[in-house]
C-alpha atoms as a PDB file:
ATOM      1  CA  UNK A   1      46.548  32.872  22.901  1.00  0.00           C
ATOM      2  CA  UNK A   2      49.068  31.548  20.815  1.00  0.00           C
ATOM      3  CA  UNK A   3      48.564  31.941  16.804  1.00  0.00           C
ATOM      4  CA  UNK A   4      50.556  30.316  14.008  1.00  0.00           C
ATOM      5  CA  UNK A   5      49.615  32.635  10.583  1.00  0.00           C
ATOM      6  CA  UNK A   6      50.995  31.148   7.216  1.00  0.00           C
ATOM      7  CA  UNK A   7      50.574  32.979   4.256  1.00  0.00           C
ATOM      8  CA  UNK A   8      52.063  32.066   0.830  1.00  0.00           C
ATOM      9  CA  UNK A   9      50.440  28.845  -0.395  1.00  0.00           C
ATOM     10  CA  UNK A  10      49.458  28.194  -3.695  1.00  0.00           C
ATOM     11  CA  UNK A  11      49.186  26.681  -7.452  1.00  0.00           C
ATOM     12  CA  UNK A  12      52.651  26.827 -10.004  1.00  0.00           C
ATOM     13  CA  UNK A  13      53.895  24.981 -12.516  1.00  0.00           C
ATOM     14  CA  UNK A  14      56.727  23.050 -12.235  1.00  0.00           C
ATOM     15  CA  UNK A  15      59.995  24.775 -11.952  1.00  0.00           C
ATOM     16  CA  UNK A  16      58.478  27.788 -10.206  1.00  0.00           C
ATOM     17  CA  UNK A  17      59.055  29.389  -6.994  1.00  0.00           C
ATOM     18  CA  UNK A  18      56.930  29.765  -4.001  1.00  0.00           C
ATOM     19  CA  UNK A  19      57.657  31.530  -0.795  1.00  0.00           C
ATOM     20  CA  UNK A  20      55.501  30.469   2.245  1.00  0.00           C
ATOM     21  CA  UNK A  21      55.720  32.462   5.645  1.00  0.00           C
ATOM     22  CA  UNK A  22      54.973  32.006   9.310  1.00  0.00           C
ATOM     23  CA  UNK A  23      54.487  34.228  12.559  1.00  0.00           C
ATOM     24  CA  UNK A  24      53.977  33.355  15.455  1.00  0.00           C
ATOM     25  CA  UNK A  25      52.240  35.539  18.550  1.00  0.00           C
ATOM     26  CA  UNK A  26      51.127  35.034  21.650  1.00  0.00           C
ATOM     27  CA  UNK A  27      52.483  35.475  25.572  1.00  0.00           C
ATOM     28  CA  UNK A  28      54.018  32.183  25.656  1.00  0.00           C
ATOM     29  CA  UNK A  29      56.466  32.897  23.253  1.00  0.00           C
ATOM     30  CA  UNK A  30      57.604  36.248  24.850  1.00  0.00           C
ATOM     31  CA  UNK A  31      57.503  35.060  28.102  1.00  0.00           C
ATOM     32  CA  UNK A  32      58.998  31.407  26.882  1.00  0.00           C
ATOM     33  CA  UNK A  33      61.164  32.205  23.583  1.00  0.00           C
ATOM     34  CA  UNK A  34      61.135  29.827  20.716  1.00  0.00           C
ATOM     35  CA  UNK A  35      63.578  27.159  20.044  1.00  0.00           C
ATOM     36  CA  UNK A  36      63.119  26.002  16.609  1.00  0.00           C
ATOM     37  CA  UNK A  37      60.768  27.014  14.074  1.00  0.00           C
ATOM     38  CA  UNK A  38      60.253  25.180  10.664  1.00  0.00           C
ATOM     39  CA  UNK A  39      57.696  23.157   8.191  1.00  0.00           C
ATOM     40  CA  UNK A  40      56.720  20.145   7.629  1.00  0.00           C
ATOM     41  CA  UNK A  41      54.839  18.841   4.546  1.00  0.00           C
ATOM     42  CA  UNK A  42      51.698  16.145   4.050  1.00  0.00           C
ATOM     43  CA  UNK A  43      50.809  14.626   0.980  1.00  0.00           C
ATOM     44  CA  UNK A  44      47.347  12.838   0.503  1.00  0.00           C
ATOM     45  CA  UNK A  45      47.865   9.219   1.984  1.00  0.00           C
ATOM     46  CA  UNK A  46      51.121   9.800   3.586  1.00  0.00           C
ATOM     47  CA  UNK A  47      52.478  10.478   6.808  1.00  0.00           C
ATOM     48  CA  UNK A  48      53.634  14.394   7.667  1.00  0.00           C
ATOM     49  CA  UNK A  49      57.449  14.677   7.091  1.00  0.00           C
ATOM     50  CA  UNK A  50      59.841  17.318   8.206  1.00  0.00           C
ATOM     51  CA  UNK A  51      61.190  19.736   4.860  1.00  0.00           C
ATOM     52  CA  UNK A  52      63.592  22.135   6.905  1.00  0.00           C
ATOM     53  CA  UNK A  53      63.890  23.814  10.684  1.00  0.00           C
ATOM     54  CA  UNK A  54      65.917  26.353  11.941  1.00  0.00           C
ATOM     55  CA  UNK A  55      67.113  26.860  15.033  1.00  0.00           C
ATOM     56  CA  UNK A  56      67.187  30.524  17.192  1.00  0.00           C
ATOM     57  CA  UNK A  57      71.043  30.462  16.066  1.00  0.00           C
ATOM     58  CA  UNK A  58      70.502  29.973  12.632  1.00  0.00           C
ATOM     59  CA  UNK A  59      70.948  26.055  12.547  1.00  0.00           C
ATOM     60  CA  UNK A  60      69.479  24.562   9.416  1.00  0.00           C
ATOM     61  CA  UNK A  61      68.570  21.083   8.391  1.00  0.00           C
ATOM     62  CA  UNK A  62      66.996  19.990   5.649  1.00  0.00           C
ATOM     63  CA  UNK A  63      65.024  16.743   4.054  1.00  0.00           C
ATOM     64  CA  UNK A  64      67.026  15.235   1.359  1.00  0.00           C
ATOM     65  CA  UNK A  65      64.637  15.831  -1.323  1.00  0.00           C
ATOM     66  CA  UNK A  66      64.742  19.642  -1.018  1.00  0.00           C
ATOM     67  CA  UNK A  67      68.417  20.075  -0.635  1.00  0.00           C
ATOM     68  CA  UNK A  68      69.562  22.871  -3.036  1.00  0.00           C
ATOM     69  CA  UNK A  69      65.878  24.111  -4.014  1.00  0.00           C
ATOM     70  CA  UNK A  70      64.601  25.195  -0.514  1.00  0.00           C
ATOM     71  CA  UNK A  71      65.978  27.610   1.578  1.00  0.00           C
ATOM     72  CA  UNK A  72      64.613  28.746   5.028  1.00  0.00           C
ATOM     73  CA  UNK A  73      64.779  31.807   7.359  1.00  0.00           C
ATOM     74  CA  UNK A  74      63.990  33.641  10.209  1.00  0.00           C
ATOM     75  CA  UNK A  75      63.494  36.988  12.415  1.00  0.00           C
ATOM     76  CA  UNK A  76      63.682  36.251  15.679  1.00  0.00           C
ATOM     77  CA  UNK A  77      62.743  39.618  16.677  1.00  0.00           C
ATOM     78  CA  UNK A  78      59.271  39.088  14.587  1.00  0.00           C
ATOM     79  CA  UNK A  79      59.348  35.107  15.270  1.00  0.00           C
ATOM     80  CA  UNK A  80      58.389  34.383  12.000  1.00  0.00           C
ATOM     81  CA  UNK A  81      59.811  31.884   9.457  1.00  0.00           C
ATOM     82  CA  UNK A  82      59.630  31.783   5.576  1.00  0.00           C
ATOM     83  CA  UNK A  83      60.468  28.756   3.191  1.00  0.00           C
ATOM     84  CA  UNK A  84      61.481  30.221  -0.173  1.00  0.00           C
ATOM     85  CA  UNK A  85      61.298  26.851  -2.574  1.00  0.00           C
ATOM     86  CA  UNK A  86      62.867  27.235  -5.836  1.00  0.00           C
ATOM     87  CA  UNK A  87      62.701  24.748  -8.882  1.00  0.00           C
ATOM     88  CA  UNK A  88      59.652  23.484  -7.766  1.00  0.00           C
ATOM     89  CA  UNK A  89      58.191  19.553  -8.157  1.00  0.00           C
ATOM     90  CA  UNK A  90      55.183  17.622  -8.932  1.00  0.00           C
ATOM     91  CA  UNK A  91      56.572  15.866  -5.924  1.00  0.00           C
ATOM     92  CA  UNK A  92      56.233  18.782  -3.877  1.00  0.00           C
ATOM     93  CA  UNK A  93      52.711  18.922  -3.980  1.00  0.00           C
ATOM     94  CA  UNK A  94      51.062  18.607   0.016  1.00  0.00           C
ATOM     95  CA  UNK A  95      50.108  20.667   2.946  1.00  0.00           C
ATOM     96  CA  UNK A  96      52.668  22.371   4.495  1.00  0.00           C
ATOM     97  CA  UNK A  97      52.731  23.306   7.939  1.00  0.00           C
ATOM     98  CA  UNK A  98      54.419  25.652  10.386  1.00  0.00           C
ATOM     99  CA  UNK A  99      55.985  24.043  13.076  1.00  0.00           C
ATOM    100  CA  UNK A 100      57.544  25.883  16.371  1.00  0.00           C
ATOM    101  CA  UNK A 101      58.822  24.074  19.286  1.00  0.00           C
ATOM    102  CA  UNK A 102      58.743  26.286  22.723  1.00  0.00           C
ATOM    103  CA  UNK A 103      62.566  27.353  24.318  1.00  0.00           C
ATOM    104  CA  UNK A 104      61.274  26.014  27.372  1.00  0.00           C
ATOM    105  CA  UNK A 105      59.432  23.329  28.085  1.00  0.00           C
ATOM    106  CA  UNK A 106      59.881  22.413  24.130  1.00  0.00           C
ATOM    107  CA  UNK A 107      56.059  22.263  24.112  1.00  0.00           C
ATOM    108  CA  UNK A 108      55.336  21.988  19.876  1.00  0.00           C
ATOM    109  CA  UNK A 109      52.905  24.037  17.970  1.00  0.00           C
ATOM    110  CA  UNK A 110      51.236  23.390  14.700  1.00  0.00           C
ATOM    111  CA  UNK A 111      50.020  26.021  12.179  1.00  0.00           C
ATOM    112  CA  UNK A 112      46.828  25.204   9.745  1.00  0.00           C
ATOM    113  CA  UNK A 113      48.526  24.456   7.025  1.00  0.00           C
ATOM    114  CA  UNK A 114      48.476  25.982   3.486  1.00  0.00           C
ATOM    115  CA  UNK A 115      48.304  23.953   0.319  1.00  0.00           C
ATOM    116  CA  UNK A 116      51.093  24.239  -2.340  1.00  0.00           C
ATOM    117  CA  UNK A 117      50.297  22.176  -5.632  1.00  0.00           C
ATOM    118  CA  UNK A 118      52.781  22.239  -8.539  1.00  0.00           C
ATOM    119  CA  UNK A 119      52.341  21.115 -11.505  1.00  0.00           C
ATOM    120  CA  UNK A 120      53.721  19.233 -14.364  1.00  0.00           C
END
């Protein structure tokens, strides 16, 4: 059974700070390791776009927009992944969701999704 927990949504006021975490459990990723974990965000009427992934080696990549204000993270030995978002924007305001693509197989799995709304 594989679980994606996120924890650390929430209302602030622009400028603020958030911190949003992951784990993931379940045989598939002991037996199959993850490759990349990270989070995507979806604002009401748009399409679901990629904020920042890591890699297992520590490989970052970030949208454009969150450059500077965002910074992710992992434990690889808990397989869990936290956003820590700084100086935070109207802007920012959507669903975010955890995102983990398999080692092998690269089969992709979605958390829930927690709401973060900032605002002005």
């Amino acid at each position: 059974q594989v679980q994606l927990v996120e924890s650390g949504g929430g209302s602030v006021q622009a400028g603020g700070s958030l911190n949003l975490s992951c784990a993931a459990s379940g045989s598939i990723f002991r037996i199959f390791g993850i490759a990349t974990m990270g989070w995507y965000r979806q604002a009401p009427g748009k399409q679901r776009d990629m904020v920042a992934t890591i890699t297992n080696s520590g490989s970052t990549t970030y949208a454009d927009s969150v450059k500077g204000r965002f910074t992710i993270s992992r434990d690889n030995a808990k397989n869990t992944v936290t956003l820590q978002m700084d100086s935070l924007k109207p802007e920012d305001t959507a669903v975010y969701c955890c995102n983990v693509v398999r080692a092998v197989g690269a089969n992709v799995y979605w958390g829930q999704g927690t709401q973060v709304t900032v605002s002005s």
